[in-house]
Structure formats: structure tokens, C-alpha cells
PDB file of N, CA and C in Angstrom:
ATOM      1  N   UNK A   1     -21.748  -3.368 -10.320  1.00  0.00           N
ATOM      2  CA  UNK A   1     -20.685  -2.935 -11.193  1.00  0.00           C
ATOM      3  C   UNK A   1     -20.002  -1.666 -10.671  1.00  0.00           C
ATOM      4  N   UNK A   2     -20.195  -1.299  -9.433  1.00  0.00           N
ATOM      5  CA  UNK A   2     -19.468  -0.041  -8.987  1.00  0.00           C
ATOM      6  C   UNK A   2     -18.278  -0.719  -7.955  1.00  0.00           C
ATOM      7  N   UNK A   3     -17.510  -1.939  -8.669  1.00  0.00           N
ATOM      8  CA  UNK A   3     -16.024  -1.707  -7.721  1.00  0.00           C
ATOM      9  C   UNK A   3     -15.484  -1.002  -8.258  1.00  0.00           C
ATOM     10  N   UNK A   4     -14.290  -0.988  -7.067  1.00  0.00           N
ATOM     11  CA  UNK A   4     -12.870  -0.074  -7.837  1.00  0.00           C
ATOM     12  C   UNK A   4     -11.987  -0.919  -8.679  1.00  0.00           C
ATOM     13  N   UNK A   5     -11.576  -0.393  -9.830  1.00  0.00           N
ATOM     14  CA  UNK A   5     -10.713  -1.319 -10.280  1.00  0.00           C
ATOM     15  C   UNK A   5      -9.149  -1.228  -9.576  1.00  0.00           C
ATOM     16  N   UNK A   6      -9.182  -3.066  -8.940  1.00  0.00           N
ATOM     17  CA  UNK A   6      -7.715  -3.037  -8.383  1.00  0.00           C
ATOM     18  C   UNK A   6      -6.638  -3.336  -9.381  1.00  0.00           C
ATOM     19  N   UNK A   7      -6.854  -2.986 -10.527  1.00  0.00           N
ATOM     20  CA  UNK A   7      -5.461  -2.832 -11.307  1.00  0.00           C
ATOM     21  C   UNK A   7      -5.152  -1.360 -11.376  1.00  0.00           C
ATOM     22  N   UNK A   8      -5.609  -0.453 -11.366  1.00  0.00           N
ATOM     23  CA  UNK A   8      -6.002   0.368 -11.730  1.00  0.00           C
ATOM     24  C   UNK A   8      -4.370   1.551 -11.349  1.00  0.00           C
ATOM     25  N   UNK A   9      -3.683   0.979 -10.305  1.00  0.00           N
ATOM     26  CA  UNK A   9      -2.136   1.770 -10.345  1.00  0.00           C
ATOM     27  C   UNK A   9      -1.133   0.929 -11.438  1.00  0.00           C
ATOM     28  N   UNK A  10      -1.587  -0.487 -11.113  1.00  0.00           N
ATOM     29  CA  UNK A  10      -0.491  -1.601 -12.198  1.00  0.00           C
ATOM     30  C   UNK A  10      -0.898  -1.145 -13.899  1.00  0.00           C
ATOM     31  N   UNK A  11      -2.189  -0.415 -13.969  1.00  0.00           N
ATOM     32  CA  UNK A  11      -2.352  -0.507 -15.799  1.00  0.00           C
ATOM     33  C   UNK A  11      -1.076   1.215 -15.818  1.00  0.00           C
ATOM     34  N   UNK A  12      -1.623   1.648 -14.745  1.00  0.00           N
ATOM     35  CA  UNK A  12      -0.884   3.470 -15.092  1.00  0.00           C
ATOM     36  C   UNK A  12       0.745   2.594 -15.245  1.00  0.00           C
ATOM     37  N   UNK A  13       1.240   1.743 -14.632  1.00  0.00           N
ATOM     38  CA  UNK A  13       2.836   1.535 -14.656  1.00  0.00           C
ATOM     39  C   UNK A  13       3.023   0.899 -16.199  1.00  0.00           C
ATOM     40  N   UNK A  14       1.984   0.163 -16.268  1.00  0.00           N
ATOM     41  CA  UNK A  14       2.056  -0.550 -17.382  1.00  0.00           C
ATOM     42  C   UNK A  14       2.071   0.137 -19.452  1.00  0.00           C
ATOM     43  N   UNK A  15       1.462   1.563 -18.716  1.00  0.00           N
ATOM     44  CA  UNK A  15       1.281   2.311 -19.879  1.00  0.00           C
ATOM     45  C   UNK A  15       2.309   2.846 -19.962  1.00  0.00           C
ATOM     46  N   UNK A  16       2.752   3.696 -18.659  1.00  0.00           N
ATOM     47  CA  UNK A  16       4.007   3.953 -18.615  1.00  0.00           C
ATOM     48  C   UNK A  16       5.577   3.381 -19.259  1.00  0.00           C
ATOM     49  N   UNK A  17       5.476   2.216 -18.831  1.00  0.00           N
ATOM     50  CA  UNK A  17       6.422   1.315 -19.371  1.00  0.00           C
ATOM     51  C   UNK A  17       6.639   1.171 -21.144  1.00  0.00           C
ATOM     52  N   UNK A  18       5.184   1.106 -21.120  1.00  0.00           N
ATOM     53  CA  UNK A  18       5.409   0.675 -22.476  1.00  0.00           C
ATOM     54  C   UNK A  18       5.503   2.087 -23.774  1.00  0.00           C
ATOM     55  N   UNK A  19       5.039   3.119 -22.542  1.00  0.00           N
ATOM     56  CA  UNK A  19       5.643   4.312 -23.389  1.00  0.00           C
ATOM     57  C   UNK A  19       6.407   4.763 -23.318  1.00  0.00           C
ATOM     58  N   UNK A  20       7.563   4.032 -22.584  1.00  0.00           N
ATOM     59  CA  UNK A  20       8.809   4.391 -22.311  1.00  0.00           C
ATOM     60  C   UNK A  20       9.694   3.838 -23.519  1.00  0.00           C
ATOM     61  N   UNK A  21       9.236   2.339 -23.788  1.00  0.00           N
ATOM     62  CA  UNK A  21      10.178   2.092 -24.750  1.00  0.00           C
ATOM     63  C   UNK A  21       9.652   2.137 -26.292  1.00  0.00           C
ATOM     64  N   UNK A  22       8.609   3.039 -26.045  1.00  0.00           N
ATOM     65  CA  UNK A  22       8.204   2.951 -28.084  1.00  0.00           C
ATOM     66  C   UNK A  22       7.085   2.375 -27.973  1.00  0.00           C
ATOM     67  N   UNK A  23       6.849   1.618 -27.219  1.00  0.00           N
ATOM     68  CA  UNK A  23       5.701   0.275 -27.712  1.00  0.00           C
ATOM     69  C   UNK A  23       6.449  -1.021 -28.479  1.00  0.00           C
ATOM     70  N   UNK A  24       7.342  -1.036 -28.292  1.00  0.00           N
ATOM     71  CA  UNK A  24       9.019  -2.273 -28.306  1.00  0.00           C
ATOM     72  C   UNK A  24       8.253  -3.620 -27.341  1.00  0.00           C
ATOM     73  N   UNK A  25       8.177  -3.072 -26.187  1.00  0.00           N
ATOM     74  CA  UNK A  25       7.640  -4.591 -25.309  1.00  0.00           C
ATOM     75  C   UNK A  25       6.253  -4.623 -25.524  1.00  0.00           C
ATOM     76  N   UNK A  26       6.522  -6.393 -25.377  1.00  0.00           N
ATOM     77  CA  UNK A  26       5.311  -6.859 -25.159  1.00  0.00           C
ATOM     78  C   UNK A  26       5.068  -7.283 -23.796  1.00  0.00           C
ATOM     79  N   UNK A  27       4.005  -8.124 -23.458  1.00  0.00           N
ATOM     80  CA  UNK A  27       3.547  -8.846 -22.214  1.00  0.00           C
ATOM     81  C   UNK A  27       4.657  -9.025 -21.654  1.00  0.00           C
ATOM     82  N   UNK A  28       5.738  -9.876 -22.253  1.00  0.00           N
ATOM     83  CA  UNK A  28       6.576 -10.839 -21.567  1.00  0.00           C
ATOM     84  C   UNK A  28       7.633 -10.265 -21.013  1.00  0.00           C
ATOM     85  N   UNK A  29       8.279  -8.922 -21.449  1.00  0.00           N
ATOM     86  CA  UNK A  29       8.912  -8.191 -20.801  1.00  0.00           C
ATOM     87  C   UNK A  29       8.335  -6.575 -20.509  1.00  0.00           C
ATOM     88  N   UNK A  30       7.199  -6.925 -20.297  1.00  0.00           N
ATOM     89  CA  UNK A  30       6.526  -5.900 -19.236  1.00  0.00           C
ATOM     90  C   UNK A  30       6.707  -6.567 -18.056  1.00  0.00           C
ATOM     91  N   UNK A  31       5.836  -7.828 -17.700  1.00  0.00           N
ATOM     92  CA  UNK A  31       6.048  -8.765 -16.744  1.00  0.00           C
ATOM     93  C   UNK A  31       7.353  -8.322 -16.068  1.00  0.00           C
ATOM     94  N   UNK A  32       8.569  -8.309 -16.734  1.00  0.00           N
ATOM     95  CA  UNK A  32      10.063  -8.553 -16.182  1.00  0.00           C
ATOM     96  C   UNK A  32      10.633  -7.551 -15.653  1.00  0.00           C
ATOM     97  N   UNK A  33       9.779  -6.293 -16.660  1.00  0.00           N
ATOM     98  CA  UNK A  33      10.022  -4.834 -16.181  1.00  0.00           C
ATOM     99  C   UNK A  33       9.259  -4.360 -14.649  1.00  0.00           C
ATOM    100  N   UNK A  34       8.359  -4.816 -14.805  1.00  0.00           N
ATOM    101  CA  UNK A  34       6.937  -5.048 -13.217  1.00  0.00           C
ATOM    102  C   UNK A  34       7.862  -5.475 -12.083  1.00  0.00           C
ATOM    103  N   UNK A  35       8.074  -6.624 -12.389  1.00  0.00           N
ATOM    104  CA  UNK A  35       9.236  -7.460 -11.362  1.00  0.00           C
ATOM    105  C   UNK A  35      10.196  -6.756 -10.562  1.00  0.00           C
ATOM    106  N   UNK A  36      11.028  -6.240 -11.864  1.00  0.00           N
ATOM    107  CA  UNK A  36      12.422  -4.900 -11.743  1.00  0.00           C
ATOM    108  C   UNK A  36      11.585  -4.179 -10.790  1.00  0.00           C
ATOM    109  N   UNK A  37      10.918  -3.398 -10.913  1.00  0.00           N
ATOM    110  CA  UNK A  37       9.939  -2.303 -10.391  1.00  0.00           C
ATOM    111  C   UNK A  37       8.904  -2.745  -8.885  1.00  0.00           C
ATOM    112  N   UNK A  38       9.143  -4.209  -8.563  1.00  0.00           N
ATOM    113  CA  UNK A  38       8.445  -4.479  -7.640  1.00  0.00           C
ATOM    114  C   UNK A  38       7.102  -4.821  -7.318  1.00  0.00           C
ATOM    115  N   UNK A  39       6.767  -4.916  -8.352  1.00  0.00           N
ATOM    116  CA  UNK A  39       5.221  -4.925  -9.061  1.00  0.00           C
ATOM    117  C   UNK A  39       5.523  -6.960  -8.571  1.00  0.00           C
ATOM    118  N   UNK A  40       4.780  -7.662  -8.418  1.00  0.00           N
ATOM    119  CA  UNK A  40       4.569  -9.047  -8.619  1.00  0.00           C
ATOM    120  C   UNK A  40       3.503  -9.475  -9.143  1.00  0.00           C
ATOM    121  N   UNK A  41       3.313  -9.585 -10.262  1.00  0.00           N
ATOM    122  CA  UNK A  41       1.833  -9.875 -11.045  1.00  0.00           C
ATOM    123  C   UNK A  41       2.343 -10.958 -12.460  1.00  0.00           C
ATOM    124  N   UNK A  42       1.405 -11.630 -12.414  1.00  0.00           N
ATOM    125  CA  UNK A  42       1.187 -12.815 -13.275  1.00  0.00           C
ATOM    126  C   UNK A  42       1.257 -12.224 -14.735  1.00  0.00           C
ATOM    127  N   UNK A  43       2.107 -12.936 -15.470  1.00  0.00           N
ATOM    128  CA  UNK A  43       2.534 -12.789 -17.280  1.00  0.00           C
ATOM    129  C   UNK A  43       1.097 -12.301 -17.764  1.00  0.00           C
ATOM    130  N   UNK A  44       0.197 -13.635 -17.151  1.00  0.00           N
ATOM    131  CA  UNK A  44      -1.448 -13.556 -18.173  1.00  0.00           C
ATOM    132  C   UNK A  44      -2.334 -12.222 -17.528  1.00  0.00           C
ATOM    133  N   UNK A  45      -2.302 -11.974 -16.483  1.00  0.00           N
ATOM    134  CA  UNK A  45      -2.864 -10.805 -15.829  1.00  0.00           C
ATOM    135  C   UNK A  45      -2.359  -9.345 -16.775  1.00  0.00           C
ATOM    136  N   UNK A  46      -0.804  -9.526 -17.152  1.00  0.00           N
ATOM    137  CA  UNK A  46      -0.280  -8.243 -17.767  1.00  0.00           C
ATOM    138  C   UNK A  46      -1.152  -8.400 -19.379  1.00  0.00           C
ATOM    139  N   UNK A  47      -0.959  -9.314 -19.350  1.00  0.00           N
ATOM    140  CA  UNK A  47      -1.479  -9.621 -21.166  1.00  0.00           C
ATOM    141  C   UNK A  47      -2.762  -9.347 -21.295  1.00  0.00           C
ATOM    142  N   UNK A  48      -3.798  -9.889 -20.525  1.00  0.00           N
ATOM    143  CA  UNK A  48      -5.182  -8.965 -20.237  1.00  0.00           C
ATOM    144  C   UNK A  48      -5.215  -7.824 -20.019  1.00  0.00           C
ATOM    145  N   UNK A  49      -4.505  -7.401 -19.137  1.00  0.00           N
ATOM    146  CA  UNK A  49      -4.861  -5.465 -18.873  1.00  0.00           C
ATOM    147  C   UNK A  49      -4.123  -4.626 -19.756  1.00  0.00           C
ATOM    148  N   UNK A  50      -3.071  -5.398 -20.952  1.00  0.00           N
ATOM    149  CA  UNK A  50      -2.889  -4.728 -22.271  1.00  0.00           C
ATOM    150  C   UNK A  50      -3.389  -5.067 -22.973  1.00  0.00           C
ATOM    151  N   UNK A  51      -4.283  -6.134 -23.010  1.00  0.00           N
ATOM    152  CA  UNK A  51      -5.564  -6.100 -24.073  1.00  0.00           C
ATOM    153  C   UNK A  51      -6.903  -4.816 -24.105  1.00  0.00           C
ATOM    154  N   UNK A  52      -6.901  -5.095 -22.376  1.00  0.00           N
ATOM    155  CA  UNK A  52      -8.171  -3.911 -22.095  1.00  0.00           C
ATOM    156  C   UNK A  52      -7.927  -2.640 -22.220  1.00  0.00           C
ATOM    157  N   UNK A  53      -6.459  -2.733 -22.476  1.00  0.00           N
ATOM    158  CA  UNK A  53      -6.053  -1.381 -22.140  1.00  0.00           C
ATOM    159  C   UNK A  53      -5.673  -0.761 -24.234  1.00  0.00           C
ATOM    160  N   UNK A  54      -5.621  -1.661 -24.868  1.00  0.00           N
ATOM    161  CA  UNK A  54      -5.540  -1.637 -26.111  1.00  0.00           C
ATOM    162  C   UNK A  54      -3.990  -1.529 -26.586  1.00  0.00           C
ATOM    163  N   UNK A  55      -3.069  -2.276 -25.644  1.00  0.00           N
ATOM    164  CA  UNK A  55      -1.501  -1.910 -26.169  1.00  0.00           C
ATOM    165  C   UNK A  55      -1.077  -3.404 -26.773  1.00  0.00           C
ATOM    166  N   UNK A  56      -0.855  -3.016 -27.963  1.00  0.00           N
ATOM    167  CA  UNK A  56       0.266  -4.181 -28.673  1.00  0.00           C
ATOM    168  C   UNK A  56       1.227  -3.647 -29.455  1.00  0.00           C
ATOM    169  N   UNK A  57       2.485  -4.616 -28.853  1.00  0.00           N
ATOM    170  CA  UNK A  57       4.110  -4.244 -29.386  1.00  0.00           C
ATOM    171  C   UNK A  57       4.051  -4.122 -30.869  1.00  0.00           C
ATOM    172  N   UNK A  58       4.917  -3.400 -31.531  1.00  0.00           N
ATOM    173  CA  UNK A  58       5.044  -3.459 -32.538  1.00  0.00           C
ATOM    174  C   UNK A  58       6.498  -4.658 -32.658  1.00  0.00           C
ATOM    175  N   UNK A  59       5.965  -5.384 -33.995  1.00  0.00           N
ATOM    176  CA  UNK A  59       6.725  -6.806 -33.892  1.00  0.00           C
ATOM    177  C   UNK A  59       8.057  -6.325 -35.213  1.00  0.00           C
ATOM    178  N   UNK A  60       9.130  -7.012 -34.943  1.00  0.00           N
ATOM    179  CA  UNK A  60      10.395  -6.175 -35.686  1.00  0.00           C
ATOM    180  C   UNK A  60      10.242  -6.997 -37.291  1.00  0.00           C
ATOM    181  N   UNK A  61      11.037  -6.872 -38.086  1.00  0.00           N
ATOM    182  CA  UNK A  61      10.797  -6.897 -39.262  1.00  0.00           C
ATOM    183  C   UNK A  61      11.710  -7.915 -39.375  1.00  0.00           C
ATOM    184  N   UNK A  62      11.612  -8.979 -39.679  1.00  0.00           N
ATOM    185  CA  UNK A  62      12.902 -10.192 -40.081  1.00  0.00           C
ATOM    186  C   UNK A  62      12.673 -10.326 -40.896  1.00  0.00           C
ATOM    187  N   UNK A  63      14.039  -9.355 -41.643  1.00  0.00           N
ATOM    188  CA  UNK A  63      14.467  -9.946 -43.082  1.00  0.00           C
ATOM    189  C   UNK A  63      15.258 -11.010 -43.286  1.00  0.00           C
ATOM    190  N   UNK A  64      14.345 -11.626 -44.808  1.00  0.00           N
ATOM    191  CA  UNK A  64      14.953 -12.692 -45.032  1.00  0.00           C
ATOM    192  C   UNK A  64      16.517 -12.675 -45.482  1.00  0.00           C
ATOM    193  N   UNK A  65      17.548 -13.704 -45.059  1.00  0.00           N
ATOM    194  CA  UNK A  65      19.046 -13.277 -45.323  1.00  0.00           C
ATOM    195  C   UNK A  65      19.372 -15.150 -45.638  1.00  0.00           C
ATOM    196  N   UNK A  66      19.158 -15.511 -47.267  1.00  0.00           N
ATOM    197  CA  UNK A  66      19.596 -16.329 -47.688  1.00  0.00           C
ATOM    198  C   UNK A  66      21.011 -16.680 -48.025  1.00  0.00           C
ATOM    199  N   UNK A  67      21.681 -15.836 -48.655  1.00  0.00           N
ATOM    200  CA  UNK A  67      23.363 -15.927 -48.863  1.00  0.00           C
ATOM    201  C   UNK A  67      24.328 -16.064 -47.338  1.00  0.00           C
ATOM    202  N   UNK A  68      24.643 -17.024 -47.393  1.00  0.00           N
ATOM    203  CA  UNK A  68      25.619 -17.355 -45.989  1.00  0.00           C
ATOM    204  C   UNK A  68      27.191 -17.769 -46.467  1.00  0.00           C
ATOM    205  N   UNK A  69      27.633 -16.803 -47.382  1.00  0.00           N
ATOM    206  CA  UNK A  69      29.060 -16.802 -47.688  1.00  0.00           C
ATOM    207  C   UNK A  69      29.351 -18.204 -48.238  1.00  0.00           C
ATOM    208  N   UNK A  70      30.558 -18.247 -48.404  1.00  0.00           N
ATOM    209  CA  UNK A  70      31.176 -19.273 -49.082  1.00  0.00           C
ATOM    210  C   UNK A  70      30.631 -20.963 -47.781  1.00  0.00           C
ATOM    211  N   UNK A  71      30.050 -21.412 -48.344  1.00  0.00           N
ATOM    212  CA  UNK A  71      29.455 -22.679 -47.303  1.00  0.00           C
ATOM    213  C   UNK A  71      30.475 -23.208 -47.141  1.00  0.00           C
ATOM    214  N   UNK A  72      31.895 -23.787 -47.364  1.00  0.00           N
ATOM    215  CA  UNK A  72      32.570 -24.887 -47.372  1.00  0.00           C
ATOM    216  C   UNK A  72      33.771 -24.306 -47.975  1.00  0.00           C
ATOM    217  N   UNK A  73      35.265 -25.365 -47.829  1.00  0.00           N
ATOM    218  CA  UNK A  73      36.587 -25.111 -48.639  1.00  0.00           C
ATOM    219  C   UNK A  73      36.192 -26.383 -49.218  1.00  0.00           C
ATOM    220  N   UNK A  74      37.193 -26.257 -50.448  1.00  0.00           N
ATOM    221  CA  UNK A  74      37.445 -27.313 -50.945  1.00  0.00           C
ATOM    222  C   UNK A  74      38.459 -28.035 -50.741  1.00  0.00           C
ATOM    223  N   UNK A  75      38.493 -28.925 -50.549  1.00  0.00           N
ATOM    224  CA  UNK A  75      39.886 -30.166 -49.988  1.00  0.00           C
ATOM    225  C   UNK A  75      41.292 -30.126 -50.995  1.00  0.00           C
ATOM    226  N   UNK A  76      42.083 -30.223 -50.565  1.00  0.00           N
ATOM    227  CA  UNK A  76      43.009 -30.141 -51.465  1.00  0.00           C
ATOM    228  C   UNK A  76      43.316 -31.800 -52.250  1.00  0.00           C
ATOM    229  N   UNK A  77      43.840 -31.637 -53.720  1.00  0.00           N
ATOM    230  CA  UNK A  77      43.802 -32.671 -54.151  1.00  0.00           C
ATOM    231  C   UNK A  77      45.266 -33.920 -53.660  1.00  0.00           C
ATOM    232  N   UNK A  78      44.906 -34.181 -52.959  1.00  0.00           N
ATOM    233  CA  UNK A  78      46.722 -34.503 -52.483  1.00  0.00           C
ATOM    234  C   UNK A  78      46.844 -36.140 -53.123  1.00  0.00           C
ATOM    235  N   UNK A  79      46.219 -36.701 -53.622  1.00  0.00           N
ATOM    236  CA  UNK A  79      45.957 -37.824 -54.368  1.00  0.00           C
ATOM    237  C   UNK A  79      46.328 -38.062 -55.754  1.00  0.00           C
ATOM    238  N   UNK A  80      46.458 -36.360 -55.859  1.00  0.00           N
ATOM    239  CA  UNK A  80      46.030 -36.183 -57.344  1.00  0.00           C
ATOM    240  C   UNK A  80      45.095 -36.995 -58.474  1.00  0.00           C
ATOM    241  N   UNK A  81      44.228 -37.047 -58.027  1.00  0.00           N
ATOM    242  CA  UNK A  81      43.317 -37.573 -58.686  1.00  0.00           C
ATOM    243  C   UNK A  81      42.138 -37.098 -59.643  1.00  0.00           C
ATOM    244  N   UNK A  82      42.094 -37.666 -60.713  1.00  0.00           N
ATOM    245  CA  UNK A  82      41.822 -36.694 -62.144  1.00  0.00           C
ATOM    246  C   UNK A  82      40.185 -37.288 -62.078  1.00  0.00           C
ATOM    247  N   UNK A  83      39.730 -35.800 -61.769  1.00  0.00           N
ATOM    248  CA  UNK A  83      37.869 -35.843 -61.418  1.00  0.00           C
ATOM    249  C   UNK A  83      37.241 -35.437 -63.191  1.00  0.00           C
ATOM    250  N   UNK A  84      37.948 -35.616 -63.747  1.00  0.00           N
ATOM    251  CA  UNK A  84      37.761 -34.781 -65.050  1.00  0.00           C
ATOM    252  C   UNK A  84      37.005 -36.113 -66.041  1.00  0.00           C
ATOM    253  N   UNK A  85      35.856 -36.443 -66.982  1.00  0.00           N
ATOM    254  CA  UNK A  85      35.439 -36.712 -67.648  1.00  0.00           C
ATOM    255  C   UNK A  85      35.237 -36.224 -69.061  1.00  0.00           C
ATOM    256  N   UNK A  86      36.174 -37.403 -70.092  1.00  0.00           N
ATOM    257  CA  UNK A  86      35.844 -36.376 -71.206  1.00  0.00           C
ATOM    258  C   UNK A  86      34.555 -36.692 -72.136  1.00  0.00           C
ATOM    259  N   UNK A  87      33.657 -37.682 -72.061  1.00  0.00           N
ATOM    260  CA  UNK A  87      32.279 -38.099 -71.702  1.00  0.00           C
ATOM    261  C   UNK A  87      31.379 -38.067 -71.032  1.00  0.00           C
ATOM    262  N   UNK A  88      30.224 -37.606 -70.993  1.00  0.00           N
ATOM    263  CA  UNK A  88      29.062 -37.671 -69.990  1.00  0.00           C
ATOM    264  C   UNK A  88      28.854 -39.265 -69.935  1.00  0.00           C
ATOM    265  N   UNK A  89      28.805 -40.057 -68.616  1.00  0.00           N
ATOM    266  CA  UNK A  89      28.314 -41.330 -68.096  1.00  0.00           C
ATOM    267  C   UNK A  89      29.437 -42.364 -68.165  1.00  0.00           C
ATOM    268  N   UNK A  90      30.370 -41.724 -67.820  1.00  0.00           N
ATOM    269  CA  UNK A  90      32.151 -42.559 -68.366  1.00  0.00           C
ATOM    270  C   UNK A  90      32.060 -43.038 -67.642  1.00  0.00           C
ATOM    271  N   UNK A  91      32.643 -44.778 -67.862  1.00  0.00           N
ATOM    272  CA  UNK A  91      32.642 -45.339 -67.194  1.00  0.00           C
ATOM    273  C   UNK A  91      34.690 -46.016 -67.011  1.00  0.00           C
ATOM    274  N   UNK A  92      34.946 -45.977 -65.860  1.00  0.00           N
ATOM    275  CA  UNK A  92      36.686 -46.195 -65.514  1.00  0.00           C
ATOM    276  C   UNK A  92      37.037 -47.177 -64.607  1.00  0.00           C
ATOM    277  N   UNK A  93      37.340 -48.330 -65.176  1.00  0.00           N
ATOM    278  CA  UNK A  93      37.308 -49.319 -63.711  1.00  0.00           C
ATOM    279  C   UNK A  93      36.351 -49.606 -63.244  1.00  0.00           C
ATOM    280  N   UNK A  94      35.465 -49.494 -63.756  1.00  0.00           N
ATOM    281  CA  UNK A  94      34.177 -50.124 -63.283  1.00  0.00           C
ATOM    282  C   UNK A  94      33.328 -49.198 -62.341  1.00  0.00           C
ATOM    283  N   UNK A  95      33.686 -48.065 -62.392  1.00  0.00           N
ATOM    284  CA  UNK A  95      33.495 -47.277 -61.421  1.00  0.00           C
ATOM    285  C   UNK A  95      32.615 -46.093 -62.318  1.00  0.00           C
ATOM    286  N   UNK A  96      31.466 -45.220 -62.280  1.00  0.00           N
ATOM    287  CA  UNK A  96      30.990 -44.817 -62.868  1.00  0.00           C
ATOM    288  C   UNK A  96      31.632 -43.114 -62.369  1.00  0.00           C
ATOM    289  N   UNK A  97      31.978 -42.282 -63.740  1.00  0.00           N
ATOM    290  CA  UNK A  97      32.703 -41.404 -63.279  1.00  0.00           C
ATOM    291  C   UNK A  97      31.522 -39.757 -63.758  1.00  0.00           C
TER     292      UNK A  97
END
């Protein structure tokens, strides 16, 4: 158990990095940042030595956003055609209105 650890310049870049941006990235653009930087090392290799190393991104907050404005126009009536019932279950021409 007395090797050297050969990550051991890639974890210092890797801490670096990620204290550069907040703790914002994760694995997947550490990887990309490594790359930028000349580093060539495997996605899963980065994701292990920020496990060992104890770094995880903080993940952003997606709020929920149900209201999406007016969904649709309404068609204009150019038919003129009378949608109006003065009964519930009227029936007009055979046609149930």
C-alpha cells in the first residue's frame, strides 16, 4: 500500500476547477473542463476521484412553471354559426348540440 497516487496532480486540478465555479459542475463538465486544460482522462475516472475526493455539484432548483399563457386563439366565426343552447342535451337536426 505504499504507491504513489497517480491521480494525485489530476484530483489538485479537479478541486481547483470545481472551486472555481462554486461547486456548479459536476463530473460531466469537469471532464470537458480537463479536456480544455489538456488533461485526457475518462468521465468515470473524474466521477471516482470526486467521490474520493468528497465533491458533489450542487443541483439547481426547477421550479415548477404550470401557466403557459393563453394556449390557443379562437377561430373566428365566419359561418356564423349559433353554438348557443337554450337547453342542456338539445337536440337540432339530429345533431346533438
Amino acid at each position: 500500500m505504499n504507491r504513489l497516487d497517480k491521480y494525485s496532480e489530476i484530483k489538485e486540478v479537479i478541486q481547483q476547477v470545481f472551486n472555481e465555479h462554486r461547486g456548479r459542475y459536476g463530473f460531466r463538465r469537469i471532464t470537458l473542463e480537463l479536456r480544455n486544460r489538456g488533461y485526457l482522462i475518462n468521465h468515470k475516472t473524474v466521477r471516482r476521484l470526486m467521490n474520493e475526493l468528497g465533491l458533489k455539484c450542487l443541483e439547481r432548483i426547477k421550479k415548477f412553471r404550470s401557466y403557459r399563457g393563453k394556449v390557443g386563439r379562437i377561430a373566428p366565426n365566419i359561418l356564423q354559426r349559433d353554438f348557443k343552447a337554450s337547453n342542456p342535451s338539445q337536440m337540432r337536426n339530429g345533431l346533438r348540440m
